[in-house]
Protein backbone atom coordinates (compact mmCIF):
# COMPACT_ATOMS: atom_id res chain seq x y z
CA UNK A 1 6.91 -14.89 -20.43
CA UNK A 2 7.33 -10.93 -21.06
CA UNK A 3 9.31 -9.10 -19.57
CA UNK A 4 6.82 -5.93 -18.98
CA UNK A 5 6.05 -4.75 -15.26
CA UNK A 6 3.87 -7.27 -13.01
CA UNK A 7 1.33 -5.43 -10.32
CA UNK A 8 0.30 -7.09 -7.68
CA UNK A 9 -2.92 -5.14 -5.83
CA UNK A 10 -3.87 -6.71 -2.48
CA UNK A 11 -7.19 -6.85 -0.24
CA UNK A 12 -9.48 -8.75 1.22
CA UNK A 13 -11.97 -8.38 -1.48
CA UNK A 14 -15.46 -8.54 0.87
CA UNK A 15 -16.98 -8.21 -1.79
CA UNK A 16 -14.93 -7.50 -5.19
CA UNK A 17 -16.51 -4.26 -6.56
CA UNK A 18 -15.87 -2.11 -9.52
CA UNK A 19 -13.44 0.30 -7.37
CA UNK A 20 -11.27 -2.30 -7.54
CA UNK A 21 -11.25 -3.25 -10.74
CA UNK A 22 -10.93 0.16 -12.11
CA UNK A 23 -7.77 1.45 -10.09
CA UNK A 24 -6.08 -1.85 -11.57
CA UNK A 25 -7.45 -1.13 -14.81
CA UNK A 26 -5.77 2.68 -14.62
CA UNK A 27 -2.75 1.53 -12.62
CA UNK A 28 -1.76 -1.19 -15.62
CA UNK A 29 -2.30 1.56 -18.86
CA UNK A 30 -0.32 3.97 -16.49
CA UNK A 31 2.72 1.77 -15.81
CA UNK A 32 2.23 -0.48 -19.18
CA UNK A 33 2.27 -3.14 -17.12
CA UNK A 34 1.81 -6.87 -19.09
CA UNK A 35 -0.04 -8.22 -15.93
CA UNK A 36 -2.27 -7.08 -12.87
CA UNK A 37 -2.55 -10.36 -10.13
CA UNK A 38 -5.01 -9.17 -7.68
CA UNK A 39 -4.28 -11.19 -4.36
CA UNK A 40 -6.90 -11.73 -1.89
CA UNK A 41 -5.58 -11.88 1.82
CA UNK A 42 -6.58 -14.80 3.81
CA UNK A 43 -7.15 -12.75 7.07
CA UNK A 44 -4.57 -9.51 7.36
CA UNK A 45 -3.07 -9.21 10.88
CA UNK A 46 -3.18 -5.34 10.54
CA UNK A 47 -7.00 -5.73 9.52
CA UNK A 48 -10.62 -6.77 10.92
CA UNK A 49 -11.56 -9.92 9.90
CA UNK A 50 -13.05 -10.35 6.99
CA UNK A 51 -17.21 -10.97 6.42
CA UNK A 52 -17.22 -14.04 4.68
CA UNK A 53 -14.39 -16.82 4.30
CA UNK A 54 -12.03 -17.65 1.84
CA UNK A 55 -13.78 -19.62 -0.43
CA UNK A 56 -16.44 -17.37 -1.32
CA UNK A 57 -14.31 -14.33 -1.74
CA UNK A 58 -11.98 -16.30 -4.05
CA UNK A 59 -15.23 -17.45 -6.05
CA UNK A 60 -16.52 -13.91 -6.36
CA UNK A 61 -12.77 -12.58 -7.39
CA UNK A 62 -12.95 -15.66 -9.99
CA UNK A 63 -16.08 -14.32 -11.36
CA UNK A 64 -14.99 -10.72 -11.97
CA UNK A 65 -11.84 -11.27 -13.97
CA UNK A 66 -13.49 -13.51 -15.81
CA UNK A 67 -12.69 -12.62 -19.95
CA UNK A 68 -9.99 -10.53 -18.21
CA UNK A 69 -6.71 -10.58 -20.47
CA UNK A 70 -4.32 -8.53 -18.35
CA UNK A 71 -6.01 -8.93 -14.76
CA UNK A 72 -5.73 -12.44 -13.17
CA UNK A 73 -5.93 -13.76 -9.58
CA UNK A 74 -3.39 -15.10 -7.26
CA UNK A 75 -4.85 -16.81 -4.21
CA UNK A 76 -1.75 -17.84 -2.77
CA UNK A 77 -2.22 -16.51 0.58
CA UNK A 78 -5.36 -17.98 1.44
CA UNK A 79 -3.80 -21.34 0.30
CA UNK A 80 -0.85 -20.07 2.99
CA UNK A 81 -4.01 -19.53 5.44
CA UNK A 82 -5.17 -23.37 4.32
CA UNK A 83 -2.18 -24.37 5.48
CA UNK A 84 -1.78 -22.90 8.82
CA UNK A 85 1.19 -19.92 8.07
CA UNK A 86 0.45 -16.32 8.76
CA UNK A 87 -0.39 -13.87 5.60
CA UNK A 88 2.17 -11.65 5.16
CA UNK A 89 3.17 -9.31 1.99
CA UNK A 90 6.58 -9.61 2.54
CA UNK A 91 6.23 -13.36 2.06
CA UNK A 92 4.01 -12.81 -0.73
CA UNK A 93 6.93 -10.89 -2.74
CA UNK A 94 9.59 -12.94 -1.76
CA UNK A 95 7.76 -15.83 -3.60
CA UNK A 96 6.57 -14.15 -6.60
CA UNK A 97 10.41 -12.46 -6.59
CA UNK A 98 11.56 -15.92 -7.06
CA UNK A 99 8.99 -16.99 -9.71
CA UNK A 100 9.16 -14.21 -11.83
CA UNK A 101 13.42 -14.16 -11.60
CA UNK A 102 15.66 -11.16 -10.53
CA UNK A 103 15.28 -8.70 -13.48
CA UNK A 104 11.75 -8.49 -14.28
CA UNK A 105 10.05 -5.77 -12.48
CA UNK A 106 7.45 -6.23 -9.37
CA UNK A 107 4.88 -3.46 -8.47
CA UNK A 108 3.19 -3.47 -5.62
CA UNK A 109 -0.66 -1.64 -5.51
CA UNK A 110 -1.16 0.03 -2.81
CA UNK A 111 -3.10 3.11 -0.91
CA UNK A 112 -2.23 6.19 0.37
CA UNK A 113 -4.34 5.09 3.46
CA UNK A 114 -2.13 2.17 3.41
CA UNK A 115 1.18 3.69 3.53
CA UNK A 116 0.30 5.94 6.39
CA UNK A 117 0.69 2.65 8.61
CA UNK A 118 3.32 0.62 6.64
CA UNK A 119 5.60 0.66 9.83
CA UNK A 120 2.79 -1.80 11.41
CA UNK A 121 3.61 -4.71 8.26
CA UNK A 122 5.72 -7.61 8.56
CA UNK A 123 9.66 -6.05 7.49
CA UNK A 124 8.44 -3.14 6.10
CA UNK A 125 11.60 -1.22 5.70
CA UNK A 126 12.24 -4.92 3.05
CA UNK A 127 9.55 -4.50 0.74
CA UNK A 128 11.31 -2.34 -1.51
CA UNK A 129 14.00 -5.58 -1.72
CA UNK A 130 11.71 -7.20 -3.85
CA UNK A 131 9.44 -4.79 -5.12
CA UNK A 132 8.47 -1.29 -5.75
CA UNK A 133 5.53 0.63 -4.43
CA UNK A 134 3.59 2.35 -6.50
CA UNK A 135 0.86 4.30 -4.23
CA UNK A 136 -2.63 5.24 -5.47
CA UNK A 137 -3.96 9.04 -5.33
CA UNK A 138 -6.08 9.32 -2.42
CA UNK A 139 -7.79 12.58 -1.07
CA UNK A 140 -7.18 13.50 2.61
CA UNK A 141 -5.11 10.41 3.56
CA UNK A 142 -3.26 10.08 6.36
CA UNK A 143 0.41 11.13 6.26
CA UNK A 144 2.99 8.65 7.29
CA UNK A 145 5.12 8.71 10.57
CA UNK A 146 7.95 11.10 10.13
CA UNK A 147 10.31 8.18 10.03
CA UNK A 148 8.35 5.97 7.51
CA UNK A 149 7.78 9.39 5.49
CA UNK A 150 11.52 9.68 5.41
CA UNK A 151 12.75 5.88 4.35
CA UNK A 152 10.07 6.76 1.19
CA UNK A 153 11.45 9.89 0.28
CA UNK A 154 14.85 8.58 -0.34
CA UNK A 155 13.03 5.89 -2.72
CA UNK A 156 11.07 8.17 -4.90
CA UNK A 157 11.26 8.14 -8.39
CA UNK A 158 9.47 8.95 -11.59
CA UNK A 159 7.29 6.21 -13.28
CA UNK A 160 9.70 5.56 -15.90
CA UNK A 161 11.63 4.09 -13.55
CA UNK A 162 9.67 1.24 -12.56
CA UNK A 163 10.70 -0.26 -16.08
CA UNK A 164 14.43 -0.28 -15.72
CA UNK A 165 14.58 -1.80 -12.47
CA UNK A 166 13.49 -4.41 -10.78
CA UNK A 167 12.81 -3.34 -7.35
CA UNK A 168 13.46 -0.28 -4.95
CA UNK A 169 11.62 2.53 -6.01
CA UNK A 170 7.91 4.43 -4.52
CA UNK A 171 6.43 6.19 -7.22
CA UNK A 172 2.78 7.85 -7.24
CA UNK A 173 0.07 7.14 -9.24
CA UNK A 174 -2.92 9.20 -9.97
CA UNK A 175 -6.32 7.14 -10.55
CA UNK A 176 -9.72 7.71 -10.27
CA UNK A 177 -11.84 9.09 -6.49
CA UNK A 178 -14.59 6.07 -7.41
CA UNK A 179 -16.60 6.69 -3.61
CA UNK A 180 -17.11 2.83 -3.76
CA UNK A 181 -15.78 0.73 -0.76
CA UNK A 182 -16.45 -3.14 0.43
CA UNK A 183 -17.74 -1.54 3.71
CA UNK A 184 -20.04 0.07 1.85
CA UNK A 185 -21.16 -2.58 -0.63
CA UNK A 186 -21.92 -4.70 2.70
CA UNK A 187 -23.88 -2.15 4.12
CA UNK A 188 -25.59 -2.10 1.25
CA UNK A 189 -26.50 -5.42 1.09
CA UNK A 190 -26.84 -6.15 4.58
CA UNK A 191 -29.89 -3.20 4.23
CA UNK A 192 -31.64 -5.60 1.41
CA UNK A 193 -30.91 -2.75 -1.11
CA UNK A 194 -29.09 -3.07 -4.64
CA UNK A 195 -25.24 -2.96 -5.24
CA UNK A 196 -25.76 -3.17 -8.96
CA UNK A 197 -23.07 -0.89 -10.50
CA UNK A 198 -21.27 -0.70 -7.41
CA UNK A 199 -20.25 -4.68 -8.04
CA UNK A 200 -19.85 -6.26 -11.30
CA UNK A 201 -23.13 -8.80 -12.22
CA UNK A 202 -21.59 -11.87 -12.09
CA UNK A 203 -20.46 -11.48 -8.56
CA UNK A 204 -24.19 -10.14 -7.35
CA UNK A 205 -25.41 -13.07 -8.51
CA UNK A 206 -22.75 -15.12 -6.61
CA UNK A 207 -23.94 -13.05 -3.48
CA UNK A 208 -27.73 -13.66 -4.20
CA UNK A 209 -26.59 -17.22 -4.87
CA UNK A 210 -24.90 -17.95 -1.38
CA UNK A 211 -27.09 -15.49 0.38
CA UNK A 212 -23.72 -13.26 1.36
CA UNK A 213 -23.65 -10.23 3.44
CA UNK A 214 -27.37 -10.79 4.56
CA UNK A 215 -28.68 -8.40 7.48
């Protein structure tokens, strides 16, 4: 095993599109990372539920990355679902701290959208224990609570950072405004209307396949 930076970028993936797949693309060449495990959540307690169940959205995830060499999936949280425990990231990062060992470092994907409610997670103020955050560019996201907003700003560093330490550290990352979301794929698809190059092929024909997201 290297010893380069690990991402981990979370969602429910309902469906996988090429949004996805292109902020992890940009978010790996920007932090050299060696690895990008994209993690599908089982059914996020801060979240609606999802459209279609865990199978399916593991199969379509599993169809995307496929010829990947850098991107891989991780489905241990709907296996934590399977097995009747509550999804949580803080969970999540406490196992893959453990896996990975104490000095390599752990980046965790996430939103500016996201961060704005990061007080509503699981231990949030313990995420940076295990990881850091590195937050994706966002236009007109909301801004954090003032006392989320100032935990952050005493973990703020530069990018180079993320490869000297393990854990600790919110850093920014700039990536591409691709106006592609899952809501809107669905829509989409629940109108009878394409999704091609919104959603890579393989995973359309998965959804044409299993009849997914049908109005």
């Amino acid at each position: 095993m290297t010893n380069g930076p690990v991402l981990i970028f979370g969602g429910t993936f309902d469906p996988i599109h090429l949004g996805h797949l292109r902020v992890c693309l940009e978010a790996g060449e920007a932090l050299a990372a060696d690895e990008v495990w994209l993690v599908p959540a089982a059914t996020p307690p801060n979240r609606v539920r999802p459209d279609v169940g865990a199978a399916p959205r593991a199969q379509m995830l599993e169809r995307a990355l496929e010829g990947q060499s850098v991107m891989r999936s991780d489905l241990r949280e709907l296996l934590r679902q399977q097995a009747g425990k509550p999804s949580y990231t803080i969970d999540t990062l406490r196992e893959l701290r453990a896996e990975i060992g104490p000095t390599r470092p752990l980046v965790w994907l996430m939103g500016a959208d996201q961060l704005a409610r990061l007080d509503t997670w699981k231990d949030w103020q313990r995420l940076l224990d295990f990881a850091h955050l590195a937050v994706l560019s966002r236009p007109n996201s909301a801004t954090p609570p003032h006392h989320v907003d100032a935990f952050l700003r005493a973990h703020r560093a530069p990018k180079s950072s993320l490869s000297t330490e393990p854990a600790g550290f919110l850093v920014g990352i700039e990536v591409s405004q691709l106006a592609i979301s899952a809501t809107k794929v669905r829509a989409i698809l629940k109108s009878g209307q394409s999704a091609k190059y919104l959603v890579p092929d393989s995973v359309l024909d998965y959804i044409a396949e299993h009849r997914l997201y049908q109005g």
